[in-house]
C-alpha atoms as a PDB file:
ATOM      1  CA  UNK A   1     101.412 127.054 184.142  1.00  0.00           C
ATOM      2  CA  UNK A   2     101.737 127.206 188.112  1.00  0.00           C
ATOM      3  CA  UNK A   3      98.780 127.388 190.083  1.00  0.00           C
ATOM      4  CA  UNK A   4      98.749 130.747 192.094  1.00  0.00           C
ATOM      5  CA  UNK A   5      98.519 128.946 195.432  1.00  0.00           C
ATOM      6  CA  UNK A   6     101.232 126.704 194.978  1.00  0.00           C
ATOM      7  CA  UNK A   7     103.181 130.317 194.459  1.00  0.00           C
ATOM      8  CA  UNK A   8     101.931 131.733 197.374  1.00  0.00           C
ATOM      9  CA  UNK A   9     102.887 128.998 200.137  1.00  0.00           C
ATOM     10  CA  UNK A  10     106.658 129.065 198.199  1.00  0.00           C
ATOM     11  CA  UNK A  11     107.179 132.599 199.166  1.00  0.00           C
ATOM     12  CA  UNK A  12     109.319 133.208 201.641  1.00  0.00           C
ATOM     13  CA  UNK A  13     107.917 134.548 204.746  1.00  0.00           C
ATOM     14  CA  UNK A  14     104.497 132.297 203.853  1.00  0.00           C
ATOM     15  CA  UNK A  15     105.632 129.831 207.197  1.00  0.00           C
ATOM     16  CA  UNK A  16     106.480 132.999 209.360  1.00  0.00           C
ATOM     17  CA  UNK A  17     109.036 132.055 211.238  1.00  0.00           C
ATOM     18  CA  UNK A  18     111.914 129.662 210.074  1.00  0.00           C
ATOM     19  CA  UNK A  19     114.351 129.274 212.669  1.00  0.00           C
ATOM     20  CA  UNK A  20     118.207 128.556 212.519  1.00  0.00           C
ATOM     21  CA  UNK A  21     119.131 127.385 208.682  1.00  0.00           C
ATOM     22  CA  UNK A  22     122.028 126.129 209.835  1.00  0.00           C
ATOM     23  CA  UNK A  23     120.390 123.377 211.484  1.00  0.00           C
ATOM     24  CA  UNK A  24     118.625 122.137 208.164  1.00  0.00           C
ATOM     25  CA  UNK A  25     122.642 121.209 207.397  1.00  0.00           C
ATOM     26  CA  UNK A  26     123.451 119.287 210.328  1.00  0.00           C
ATOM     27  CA  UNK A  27     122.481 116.217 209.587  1.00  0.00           C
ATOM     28  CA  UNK A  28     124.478 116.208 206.106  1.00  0.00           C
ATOM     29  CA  UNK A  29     127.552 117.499 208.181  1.00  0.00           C
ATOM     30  CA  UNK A  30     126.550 114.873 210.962  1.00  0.00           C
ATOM     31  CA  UNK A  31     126.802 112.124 207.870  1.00  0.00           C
ATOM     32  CA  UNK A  32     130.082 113.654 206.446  1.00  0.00           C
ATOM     33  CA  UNK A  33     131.723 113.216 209.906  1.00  0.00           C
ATOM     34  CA  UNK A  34     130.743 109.681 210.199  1.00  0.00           C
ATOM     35  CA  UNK A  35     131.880 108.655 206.716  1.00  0.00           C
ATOM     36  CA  UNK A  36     135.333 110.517 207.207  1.00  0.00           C
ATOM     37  CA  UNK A  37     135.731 108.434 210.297  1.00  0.00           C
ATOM     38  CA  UNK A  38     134.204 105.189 209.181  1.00  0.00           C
ATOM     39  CA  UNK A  39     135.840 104.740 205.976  1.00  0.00           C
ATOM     40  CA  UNK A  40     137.944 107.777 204.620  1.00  0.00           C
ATOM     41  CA  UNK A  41     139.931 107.838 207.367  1.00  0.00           C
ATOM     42  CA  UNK A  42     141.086 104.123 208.055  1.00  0.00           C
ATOM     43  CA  UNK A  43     140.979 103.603 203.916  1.00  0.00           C
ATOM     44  CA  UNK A  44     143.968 106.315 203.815  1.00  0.00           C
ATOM     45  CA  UNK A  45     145.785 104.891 206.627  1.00  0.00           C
ATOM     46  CA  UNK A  46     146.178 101.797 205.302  1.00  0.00           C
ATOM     47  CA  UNK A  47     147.234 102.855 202.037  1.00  0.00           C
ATOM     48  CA  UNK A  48     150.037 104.782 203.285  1.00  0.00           C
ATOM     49  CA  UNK A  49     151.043 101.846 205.319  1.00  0.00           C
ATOM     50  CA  UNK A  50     151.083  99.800 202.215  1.00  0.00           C
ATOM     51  CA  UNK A  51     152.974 102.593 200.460  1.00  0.00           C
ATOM     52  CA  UNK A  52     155.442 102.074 203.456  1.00  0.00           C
ATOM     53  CA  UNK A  53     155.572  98.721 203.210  1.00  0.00           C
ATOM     54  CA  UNK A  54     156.383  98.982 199.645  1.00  0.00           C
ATOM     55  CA  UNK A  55     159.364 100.822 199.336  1.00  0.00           C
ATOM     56  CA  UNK A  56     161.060  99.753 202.492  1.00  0.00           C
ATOM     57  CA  UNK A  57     161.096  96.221 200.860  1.00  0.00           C
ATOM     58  CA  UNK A  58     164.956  95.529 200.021  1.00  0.00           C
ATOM     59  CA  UNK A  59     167.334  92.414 199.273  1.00  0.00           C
ATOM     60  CA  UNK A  60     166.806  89.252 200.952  1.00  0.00           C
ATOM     61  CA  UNK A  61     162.782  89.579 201.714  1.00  0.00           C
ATOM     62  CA  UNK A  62     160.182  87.429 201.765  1.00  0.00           C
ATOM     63  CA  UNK A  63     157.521  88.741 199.603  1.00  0.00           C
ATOM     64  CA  UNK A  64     154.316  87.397 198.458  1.00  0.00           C
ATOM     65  CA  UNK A  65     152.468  88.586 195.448  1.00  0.00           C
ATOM     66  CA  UNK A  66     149.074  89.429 194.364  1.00  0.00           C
ATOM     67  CA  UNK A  67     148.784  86.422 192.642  1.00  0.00           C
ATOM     68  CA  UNK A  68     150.414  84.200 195.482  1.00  0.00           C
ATOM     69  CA  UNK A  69     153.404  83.439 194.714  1.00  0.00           C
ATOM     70  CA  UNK A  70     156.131  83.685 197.204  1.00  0.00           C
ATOM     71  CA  UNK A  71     159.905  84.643 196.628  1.00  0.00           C
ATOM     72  CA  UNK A  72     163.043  85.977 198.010  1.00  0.00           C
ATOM     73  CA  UNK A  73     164.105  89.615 196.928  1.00  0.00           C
ATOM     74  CA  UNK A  74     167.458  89.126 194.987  1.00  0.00           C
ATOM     75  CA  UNK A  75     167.503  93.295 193.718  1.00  0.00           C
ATOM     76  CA  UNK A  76     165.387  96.292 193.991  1.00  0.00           C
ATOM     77  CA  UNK A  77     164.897  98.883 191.067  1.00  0.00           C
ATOM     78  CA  UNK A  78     162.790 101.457 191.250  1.00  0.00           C
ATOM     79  CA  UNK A  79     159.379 100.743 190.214  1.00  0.00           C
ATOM     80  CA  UNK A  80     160.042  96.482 190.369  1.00  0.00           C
ATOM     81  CA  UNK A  81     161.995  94.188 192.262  1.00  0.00           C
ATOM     82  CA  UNK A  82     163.449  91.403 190.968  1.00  0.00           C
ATOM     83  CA  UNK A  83     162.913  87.799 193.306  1.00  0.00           C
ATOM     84  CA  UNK A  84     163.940  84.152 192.772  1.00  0.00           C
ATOM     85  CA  UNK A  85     160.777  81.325 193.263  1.00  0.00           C
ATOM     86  CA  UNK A  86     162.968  78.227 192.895  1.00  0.00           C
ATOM     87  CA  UNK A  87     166.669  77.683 192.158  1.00  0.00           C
ATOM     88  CA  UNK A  88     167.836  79.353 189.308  1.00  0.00           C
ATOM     89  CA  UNK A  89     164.688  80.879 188.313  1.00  0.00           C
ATOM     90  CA  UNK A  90     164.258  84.970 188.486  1.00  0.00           C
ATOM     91  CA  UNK A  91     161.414  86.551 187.759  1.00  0.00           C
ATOM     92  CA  UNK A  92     160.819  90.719 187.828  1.00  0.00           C
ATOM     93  CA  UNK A  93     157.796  91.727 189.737  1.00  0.00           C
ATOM     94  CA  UNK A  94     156.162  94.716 189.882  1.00  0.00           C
ATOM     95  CA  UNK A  95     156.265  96.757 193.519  1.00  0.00           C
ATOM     96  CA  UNK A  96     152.739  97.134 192.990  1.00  0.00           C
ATOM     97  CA  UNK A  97     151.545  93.750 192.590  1.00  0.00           C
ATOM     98  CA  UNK A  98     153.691  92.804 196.125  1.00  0.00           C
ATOM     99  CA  UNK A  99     151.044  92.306 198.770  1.00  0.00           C
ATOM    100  CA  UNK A 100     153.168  91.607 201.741  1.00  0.00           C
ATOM    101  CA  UNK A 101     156.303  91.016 203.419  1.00  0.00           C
ATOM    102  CA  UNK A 102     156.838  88.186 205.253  1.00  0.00           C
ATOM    103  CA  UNK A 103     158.377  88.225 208.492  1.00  0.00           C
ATOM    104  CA  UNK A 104     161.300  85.779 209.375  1.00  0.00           C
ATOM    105  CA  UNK A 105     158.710  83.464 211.013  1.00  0.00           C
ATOM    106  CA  UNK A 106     156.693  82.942 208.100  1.00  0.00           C
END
């Protein structure tokens, strides 16, 4: 059973005045803001560079994948590539699993 004071300083109007309720959600807006800025933000950015980086990947690359190794692009289908590591040796890698392109440099 609830006591009948604990009722009585839950009603509203019990504090008299209560001021702006929008202010009681600043602070979780205030936190929103900082997270989509902070890390939603950047996080999506850098996956749509990836994504980029991904599919403009075409014959004769560098690549390097996931699991470090590093080959030359010898043909591109559309969800894997397919790369030579030494002489005579092809292997078909997934365009998921590529984790960079190297530049001519490199």
């Amino acid at each position: 059973m609830i006591p009948m004071s604990f009722l009585a300083m839950a009603s509203p109007g019990a504090e008299g005045g209560q001021g702006n309720p929008l202010l009681g959600f600043l602070p979780i807006i205030l936190i929103f803001l900082v997270f989509w800025f902070m890390i939603i933000r950047p996080q999506k950015k850098q996956q749509d560079q990836r994504k980029a980086m991904i599919e403009a990947v075409k014959r004769g690359d560098r690549i390097v994948t996931a699991g470090g190794l590093y080959a030359t692009v010898k043909d591109v289908k559309a969800d894997r590539v397919v790369a030579t590591i030494a002489e005579n040796v092809k292997v078909e890698i997934a365009k998921s699993a590529i984790s960079g392109v190297m530049s001519e440099g490199e």
